[in-house]
Protein backbone atom coordinates (compact mmCIF):
# COMPACT_ATOMS: atom_id res chain seq x y z
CA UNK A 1 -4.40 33.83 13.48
CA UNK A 2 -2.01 30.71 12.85
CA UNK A 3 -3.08 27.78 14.81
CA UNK A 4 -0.72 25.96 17.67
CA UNK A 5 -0.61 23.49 19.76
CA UNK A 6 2.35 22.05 22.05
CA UNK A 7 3.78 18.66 20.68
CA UNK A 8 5.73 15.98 22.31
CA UNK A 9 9.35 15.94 21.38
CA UNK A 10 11.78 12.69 21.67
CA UNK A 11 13.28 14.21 24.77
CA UNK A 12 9.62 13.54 26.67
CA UNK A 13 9.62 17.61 26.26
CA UNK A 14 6.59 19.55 24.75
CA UNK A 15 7.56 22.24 22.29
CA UNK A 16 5.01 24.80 20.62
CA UNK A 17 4.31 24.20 17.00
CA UNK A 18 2.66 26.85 14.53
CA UNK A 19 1.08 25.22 11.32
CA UNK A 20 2.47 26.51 8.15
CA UNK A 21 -1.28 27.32 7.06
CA UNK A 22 -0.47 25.88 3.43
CA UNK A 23 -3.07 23.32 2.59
CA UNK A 24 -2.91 20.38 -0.27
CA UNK A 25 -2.67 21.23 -4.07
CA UNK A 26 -5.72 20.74 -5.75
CA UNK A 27 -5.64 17.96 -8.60
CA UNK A 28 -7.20 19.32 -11.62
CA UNK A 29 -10.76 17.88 -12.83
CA UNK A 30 -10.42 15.01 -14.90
CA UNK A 31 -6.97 14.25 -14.17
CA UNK A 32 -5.41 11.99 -16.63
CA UNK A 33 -1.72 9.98 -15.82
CA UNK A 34 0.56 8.43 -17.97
CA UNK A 35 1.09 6.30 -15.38
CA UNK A 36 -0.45 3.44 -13.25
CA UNK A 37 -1.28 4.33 -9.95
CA UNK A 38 -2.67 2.02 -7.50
CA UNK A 39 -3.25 3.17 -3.76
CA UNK A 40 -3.33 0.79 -1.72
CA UNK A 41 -5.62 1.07 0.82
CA UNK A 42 -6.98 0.82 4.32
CA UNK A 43 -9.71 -0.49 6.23
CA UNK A 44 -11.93 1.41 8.58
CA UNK A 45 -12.93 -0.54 11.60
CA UNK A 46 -16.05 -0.49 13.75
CA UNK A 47 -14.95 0.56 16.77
CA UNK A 48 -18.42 0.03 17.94
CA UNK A 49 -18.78 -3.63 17.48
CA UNK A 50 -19.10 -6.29 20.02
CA UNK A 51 -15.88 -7.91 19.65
CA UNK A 52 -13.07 -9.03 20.87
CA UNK A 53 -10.72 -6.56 18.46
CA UNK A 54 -7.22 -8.42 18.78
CA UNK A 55 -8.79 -11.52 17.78
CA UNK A 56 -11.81 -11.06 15.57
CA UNK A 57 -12.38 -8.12 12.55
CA UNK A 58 -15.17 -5.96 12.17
CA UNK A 59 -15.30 -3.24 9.63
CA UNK A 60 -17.39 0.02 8.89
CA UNK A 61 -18.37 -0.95 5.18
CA UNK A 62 -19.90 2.19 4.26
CA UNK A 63 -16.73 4.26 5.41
CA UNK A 64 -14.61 1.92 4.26
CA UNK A 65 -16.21 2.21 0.53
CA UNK A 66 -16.24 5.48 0.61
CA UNK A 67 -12.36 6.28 0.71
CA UNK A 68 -12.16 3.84 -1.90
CA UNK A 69 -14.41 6.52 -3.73
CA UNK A 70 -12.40 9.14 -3.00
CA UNK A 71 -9.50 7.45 -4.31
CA UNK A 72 -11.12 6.66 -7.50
CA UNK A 73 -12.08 10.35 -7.75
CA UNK A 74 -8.67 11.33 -7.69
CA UNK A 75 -7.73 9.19 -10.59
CA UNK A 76 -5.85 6.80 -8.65
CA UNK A 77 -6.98 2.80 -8.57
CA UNK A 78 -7.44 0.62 -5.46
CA UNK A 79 -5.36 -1.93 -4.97
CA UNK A 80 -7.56 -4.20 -2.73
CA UNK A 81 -7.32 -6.19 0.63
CA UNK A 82 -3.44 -6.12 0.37
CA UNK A 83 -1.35 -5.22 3.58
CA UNK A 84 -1.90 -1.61 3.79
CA UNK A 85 -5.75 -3.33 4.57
CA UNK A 86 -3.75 -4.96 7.35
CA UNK A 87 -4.18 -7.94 5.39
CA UNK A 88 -2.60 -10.70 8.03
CA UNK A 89 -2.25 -7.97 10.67
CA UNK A 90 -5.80 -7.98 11.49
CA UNK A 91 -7.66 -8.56 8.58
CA UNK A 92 -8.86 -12.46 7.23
CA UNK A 93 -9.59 -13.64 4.54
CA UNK A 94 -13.63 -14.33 4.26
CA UNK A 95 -13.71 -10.39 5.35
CA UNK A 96 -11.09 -9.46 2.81
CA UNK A 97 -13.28 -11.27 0.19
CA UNK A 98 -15.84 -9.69 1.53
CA UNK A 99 -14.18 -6.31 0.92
CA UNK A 100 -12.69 -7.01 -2.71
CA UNK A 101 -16.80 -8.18 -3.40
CA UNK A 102 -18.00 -4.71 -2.11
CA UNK A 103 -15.02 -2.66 -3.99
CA UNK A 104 -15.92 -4.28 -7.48
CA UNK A 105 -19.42 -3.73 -6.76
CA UNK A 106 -18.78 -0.12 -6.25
CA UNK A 107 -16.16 0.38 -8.83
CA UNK A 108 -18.58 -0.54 -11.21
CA UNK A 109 -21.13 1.68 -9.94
CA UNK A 110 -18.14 4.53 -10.13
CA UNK A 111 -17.20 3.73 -13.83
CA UNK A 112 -14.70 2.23 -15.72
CA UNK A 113 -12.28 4.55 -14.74
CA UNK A 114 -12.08 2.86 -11.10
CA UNK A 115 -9.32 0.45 -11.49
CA UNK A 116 -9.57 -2.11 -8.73
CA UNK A 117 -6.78 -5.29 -8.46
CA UNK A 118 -7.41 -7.45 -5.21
CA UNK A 119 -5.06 -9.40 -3.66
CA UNK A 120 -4.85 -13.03 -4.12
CA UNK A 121 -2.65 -14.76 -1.54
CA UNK A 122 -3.10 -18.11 0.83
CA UNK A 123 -3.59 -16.18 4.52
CA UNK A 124 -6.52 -18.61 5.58
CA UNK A 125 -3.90 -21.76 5.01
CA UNK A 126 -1.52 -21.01 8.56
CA UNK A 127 2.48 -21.15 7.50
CA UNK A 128 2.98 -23.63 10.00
CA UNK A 129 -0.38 -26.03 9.33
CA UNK A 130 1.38 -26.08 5.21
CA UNK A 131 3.23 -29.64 5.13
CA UNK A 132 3.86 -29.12 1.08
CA UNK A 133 4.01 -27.21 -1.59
CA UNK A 134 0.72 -28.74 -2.60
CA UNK A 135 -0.92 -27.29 0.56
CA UNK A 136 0.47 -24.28 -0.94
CA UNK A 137 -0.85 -24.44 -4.36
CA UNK A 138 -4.53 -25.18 -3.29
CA UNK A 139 -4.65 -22.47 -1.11
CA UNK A 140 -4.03 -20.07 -3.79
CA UNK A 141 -6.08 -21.95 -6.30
CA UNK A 142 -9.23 -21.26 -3.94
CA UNK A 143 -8.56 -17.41 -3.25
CA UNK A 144 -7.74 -17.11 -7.01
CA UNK A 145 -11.20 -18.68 -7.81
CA UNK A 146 -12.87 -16.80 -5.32
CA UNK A 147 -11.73 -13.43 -6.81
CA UNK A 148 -12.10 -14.44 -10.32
CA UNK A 149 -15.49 -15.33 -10.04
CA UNK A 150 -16.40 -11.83 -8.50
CA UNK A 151 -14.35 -10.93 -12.02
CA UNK A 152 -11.37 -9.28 -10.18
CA UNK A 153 -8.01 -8.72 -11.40
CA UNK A 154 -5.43 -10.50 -9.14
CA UNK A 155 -2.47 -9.67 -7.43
CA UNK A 156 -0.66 -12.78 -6.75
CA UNK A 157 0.10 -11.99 -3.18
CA UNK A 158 3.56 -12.99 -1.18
CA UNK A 159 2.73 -16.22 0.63
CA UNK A 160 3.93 -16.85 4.02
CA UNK A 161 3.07 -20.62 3.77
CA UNK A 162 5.62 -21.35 0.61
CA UNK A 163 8.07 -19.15 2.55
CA UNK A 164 7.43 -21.68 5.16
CA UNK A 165 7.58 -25.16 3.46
CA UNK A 166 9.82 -24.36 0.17
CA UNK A 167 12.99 -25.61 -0.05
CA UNK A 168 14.43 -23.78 -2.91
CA UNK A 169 13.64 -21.39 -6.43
CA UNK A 170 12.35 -24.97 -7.56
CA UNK A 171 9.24 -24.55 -5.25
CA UNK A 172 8.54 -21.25 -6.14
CA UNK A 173 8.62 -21.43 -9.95
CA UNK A 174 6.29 -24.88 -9.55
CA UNK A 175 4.12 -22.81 -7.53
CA UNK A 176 3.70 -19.55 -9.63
CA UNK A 177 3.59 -21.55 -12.59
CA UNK A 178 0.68 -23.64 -11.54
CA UNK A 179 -1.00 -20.24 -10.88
CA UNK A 180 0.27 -17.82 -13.61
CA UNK A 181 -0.80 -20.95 -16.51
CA UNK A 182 -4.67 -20.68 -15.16
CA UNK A 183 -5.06 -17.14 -14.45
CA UNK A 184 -7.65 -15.63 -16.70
CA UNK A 185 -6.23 -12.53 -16.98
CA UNK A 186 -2.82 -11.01 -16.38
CA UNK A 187 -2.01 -10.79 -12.66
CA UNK A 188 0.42 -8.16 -10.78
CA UNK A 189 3.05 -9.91 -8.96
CA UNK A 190 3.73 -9.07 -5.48
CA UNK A 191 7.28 -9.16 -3.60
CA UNK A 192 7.46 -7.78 -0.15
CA UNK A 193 10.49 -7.51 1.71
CA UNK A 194 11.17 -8.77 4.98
CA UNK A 195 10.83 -5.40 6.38
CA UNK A 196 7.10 -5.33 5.77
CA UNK A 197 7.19 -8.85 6.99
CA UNK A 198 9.27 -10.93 8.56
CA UNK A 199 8.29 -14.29 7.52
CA UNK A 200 8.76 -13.80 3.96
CA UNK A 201 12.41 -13.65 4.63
CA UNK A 202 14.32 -15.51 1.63
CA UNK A 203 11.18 -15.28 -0.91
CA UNK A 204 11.92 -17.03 -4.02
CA UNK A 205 14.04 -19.12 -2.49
CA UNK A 206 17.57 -17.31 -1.52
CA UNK A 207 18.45 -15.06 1.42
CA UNK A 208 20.63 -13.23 -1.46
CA UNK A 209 18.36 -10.89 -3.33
CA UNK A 210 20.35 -10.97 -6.67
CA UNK A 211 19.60 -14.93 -6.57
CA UNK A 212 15.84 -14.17 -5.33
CA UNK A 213 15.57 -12.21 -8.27
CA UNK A 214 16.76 -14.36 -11.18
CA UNK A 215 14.19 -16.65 -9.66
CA UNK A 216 11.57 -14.19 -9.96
CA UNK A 217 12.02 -13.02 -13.21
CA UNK A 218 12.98 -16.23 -15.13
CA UNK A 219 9.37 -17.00 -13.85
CA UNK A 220 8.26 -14.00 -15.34
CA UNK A 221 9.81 -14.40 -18.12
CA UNK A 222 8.11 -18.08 -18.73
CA UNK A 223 4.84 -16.48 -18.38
CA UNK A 224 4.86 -13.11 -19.50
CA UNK A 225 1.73 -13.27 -21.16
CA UNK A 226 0.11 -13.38 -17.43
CA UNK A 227 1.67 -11.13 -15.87
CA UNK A 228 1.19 -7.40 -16.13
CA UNK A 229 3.91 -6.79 -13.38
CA UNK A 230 5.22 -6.92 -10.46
CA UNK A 231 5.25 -4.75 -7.52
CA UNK A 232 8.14 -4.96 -4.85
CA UNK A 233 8.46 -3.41 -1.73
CA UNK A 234 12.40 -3.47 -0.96
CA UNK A 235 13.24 0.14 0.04
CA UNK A 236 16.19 -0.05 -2.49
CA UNK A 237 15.51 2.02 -5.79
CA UNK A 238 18.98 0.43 -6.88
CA UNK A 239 17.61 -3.20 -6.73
CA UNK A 240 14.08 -2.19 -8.23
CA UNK A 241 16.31 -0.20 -11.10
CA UNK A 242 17.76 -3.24 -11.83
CA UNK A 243 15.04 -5.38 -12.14
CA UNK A 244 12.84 -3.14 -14.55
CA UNK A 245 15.67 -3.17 -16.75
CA UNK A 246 15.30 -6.78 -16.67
CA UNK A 247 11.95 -7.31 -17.01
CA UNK A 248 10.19 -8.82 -19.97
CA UNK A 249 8.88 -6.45 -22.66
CA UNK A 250 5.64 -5.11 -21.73
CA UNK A 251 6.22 -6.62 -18.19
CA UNK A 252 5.43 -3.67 -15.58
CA UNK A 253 7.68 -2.57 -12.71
CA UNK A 254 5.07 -0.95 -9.82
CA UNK A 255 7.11 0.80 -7.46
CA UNK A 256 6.35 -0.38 -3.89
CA UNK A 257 8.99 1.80 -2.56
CA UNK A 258 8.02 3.82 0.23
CA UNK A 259 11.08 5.57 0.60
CA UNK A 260 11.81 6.33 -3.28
CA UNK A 261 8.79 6.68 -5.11
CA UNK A 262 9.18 9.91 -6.70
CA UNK A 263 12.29 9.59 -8.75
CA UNK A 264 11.19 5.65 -9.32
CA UNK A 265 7.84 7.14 -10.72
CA UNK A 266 9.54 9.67 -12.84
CA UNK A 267 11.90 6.87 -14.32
CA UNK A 268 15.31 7.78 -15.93
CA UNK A 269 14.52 6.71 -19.48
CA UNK A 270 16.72 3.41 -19.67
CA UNK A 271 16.24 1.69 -23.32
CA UNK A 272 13.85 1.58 -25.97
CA UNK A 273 11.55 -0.36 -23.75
CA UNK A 274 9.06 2.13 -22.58
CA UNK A 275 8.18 -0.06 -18.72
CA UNK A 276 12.20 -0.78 -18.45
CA UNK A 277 12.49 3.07 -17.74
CA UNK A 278 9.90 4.16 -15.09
CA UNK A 279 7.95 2.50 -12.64
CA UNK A 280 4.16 2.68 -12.34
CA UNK A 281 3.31 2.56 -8.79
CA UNK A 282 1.10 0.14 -6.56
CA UNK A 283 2.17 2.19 -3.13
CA UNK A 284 0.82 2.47 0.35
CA UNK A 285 1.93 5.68 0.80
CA UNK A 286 -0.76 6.59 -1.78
CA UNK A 287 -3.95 5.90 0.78
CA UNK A 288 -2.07 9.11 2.40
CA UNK A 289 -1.03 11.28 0.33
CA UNK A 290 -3.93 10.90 -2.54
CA UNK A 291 -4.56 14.52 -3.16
CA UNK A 292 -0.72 15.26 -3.74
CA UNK A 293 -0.28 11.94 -5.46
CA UNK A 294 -3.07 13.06 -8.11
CA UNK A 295 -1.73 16.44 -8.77
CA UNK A 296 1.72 15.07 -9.44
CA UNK A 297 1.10 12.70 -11.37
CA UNK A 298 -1.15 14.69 -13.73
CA UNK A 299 1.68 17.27 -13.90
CA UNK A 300 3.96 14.72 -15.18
CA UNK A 301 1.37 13.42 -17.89
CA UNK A 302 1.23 16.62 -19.12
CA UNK A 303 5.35 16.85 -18.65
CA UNK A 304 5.68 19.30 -16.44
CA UNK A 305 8.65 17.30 -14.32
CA UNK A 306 9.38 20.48 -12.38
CA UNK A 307 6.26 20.28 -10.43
CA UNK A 308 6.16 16.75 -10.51
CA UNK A 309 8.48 16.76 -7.73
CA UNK A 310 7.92 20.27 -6.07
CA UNK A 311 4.53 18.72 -5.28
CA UNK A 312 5.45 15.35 -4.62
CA UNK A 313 9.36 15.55 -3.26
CA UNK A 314 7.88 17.62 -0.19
CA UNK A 315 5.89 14.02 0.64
CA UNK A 316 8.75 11.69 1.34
CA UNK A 317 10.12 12.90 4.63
CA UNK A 318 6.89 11.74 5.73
CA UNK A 319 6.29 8.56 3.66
CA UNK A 320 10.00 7.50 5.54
CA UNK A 321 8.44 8.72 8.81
CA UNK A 322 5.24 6.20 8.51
CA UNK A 323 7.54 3.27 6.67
CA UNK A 324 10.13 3.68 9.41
CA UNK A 325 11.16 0.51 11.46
CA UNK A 326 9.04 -1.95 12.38
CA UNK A 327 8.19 -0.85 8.91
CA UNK A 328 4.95 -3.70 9.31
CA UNK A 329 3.76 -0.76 11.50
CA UNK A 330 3.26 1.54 8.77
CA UNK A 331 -0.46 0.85 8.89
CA UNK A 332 -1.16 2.71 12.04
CA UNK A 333 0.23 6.17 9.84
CA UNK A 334 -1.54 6.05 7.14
CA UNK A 335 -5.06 5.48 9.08
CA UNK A 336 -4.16 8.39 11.51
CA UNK A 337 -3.94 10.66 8.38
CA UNK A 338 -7.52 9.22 7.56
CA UNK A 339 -8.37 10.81 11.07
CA UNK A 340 -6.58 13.73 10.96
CA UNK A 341 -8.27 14.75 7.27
CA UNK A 342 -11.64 13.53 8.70
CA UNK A 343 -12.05 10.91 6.63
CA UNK A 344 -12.80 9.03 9.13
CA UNK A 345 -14.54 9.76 12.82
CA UNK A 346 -11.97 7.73 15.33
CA UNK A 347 -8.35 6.92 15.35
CA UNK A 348 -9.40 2.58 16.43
CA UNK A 349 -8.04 -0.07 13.85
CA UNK A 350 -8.68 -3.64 13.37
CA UNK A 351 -6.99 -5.70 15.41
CA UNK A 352 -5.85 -2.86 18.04
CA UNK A 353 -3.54 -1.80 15.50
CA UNK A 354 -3.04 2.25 16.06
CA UNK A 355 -1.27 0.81 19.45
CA UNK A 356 1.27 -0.11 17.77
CA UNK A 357 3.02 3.55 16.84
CA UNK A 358 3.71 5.99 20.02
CA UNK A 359 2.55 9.61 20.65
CA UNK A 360 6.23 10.79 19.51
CA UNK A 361 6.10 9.11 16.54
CA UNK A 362 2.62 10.31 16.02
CA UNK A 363 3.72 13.97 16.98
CA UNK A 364 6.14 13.81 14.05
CA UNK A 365 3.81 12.61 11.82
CA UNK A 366 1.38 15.62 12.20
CA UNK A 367 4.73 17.90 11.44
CA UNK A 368 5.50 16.12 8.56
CA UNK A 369 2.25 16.17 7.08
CA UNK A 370 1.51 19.89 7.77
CA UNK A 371 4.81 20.70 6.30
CA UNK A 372 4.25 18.25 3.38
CA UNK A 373 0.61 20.40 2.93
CA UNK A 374 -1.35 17.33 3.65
CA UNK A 375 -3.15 18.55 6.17
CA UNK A 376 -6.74 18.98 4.33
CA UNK A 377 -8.46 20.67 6.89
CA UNK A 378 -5.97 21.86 9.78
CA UNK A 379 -8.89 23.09 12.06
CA UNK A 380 -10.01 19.79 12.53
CA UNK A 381 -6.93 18.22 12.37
CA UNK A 382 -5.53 20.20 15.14
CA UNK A 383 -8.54 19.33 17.21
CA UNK A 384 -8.10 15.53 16.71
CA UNK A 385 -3.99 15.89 17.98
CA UNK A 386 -5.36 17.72 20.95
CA UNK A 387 -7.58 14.83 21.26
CA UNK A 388 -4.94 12.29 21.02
CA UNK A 389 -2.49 14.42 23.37
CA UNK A 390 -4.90 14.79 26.11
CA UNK A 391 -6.24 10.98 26.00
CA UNK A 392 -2.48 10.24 26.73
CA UNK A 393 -2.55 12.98 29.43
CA UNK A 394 -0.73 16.09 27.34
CA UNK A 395 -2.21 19.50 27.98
CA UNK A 396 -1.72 21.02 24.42
């Protein structure tokens, strides 16, 4: 018998909605990519701590580690303690060392196939307490040495402080080439719109993102020995086209886009340059959608395009859906998947976070993702939206 329930709808109406019954694609054992494909990926709070949880962080380590695991399973690395870990929305810093310490610990226990890059950025150093770019520069220089000393690869994270006190490109190619020289081994830049954050508005030093990136990639191109790539999270597959084609030979492009990963993925080709004509990906979206992300991308290793996209193209309705705006909010979607695929036992984030998306937009969600055939186990998952719909006073 197909399962129901009765949904909110935009109009404050409910409306009866059948499951499609289709569940995810199973990845094949051993999958192999010819891509790289980092999830980023979330936290799972303890909602049964003793804190105050809009103003202090406490997370469940062993359930936290163990979607990390799951990820790894699926072939796909972690990329660690970066905003999808609600990383400045909840998250700081001595517990996102913490974290990056316990997912190299268990990464090596996995294997060497559990890729791991952690995210390197200057969160503990307040935007408004930086007076220089000097405050700047030592705040990286003591998360850098904090991660490298666990021996974690680095992504050089956006900083809200040089945002803050920079005054032009000038400040931001002293900056990353104070940390690119000393880096012991090649980092993965990190550019994130102002969409995922506002105060990062005007990174590299120009409101105009044709100026921003000249600045970014004549740094890259001064130091493209230390630098793998660069991920940027834009929402424009025009502007990240662009770039890739300008990047440095052997200098990665990791899709951040949320809205236009598949075709970014799948690349179009462009030159001789193998990384100026596809992206690898370093994506949210990727915490959840991991089964689906797998499966696609080991069809397109073996060059099966056709079901590269039939598997993955039914995904990015609801990757939009979870980005949309205040895209910062994504967070709250991509842990309420974790719930809904019991991956985790509650629906509570750090710092109060799964307030911050309503019961419509939640209602959406679980269409999306059953329609998307994300929905790993759909007894459960319609029990948990029943759950949710009657703790907000919905008779489903």
């Amino acid at each position: 018998m197909p399962l129901q329930l009765m949904l909110p709808r935009a109009d404050g109406t409910l409306a009866p909605y059948t499951l499609s019954g289709l569940r995810p694609v199973a990845p094949a054992p051993g999958v192999a990519f010819n891509r790289i494909a980092y999830s980023a990926a979330h936290v799972v709070a303890d909602p049964r701590a003793a804190i105050d949880p809009w103003l202090q962080c406490a997370v469940d380590w062993d359930a936290t580690i163990a979607y990390r695991q799951r990820l790894w399973s699926l072939g796909l690395g972690v990329a660690e303690a970066m905003d999808t870990a609600q990383r400045g929305m909840g998250l700081d810093w001595p517990t996102s060392l913490e974290l990056i310490r316990r997912s190299l610990d268990a990464a090596r226990d996995f294997g060497p196939q559990a890729l791991v890059a952690s995210g390197c950025g200057t969160d503990h150093l307040a935007p408004e307490a930086a007076r220089s770019v000097d405050d700047v520069i030592r705040a990286y220089e003591q998360q850098m040495e904090a991660i490298e000393k666990l021996g974690g690869k680095l992504i050089v994270m956006a900083s809200r402080a040089l945002a803050h006190v920079a005054t032009g490109p000038a400040d931001y190619e002293r900056v990353y080439s104070r940390i690119l020289r000393q880096a012991k081994q090649p980092v993965v830049l990190h550019w994130l719109g102002e969409m995922f954050d506002p105060a990062l508005k005007g990174y590299w030093g120009s409101p105009d993102v044709a100026a921003a990136m000249d600045t970014a990639l004549g740094i890259i191109a001064a130091h493209a020995d230390k630098v793998d790539g660069i991920k940027i999270s834009l929402l424009d597959k025009d502007k990240e086209i662009a770039m890739r084609r300008r990047l440095a030979p052997g200098v990665r492009m990791y899709t951040g886009d949320d809205f236009n990963y598949a075709e970014l993925i799948a690349g179009d080709g462009f030159g001789s340059e193998p990384t100026h004509g596809q992206s690898d990906a370093l994506l949210g979206i990727f915490d959840a959608i991991a089964p689906a992300a797998s499966a696609a991308l080991g069809a397109l290793a073996r060059g099966d395009v056709a079901s590269f996209h039939t598997i993955l193209g039914p995904t990015v309705p609801l990757s939009r859906h979870i980005f949309a705006a205040p895209t910062r909010f994504y967070k709250t979607g991509v842990v309420f998947m974790a719930w809904l695929n019991g991956h985790q036992s509650h629906f509570t984030m750090v710092g109060g976070q799964q307030s911050t998306r309503s019961l419509v937009h939640l209602a959406e969600l679980f269409r999306l993702a059953d329609a998307a055939h994300l929905l790993e186990q759909p007894e459960l998952a319609v029990h948990r939206m029943k759950t949710l719909l009657a703790l907000h006073g919905v008779d489903a």
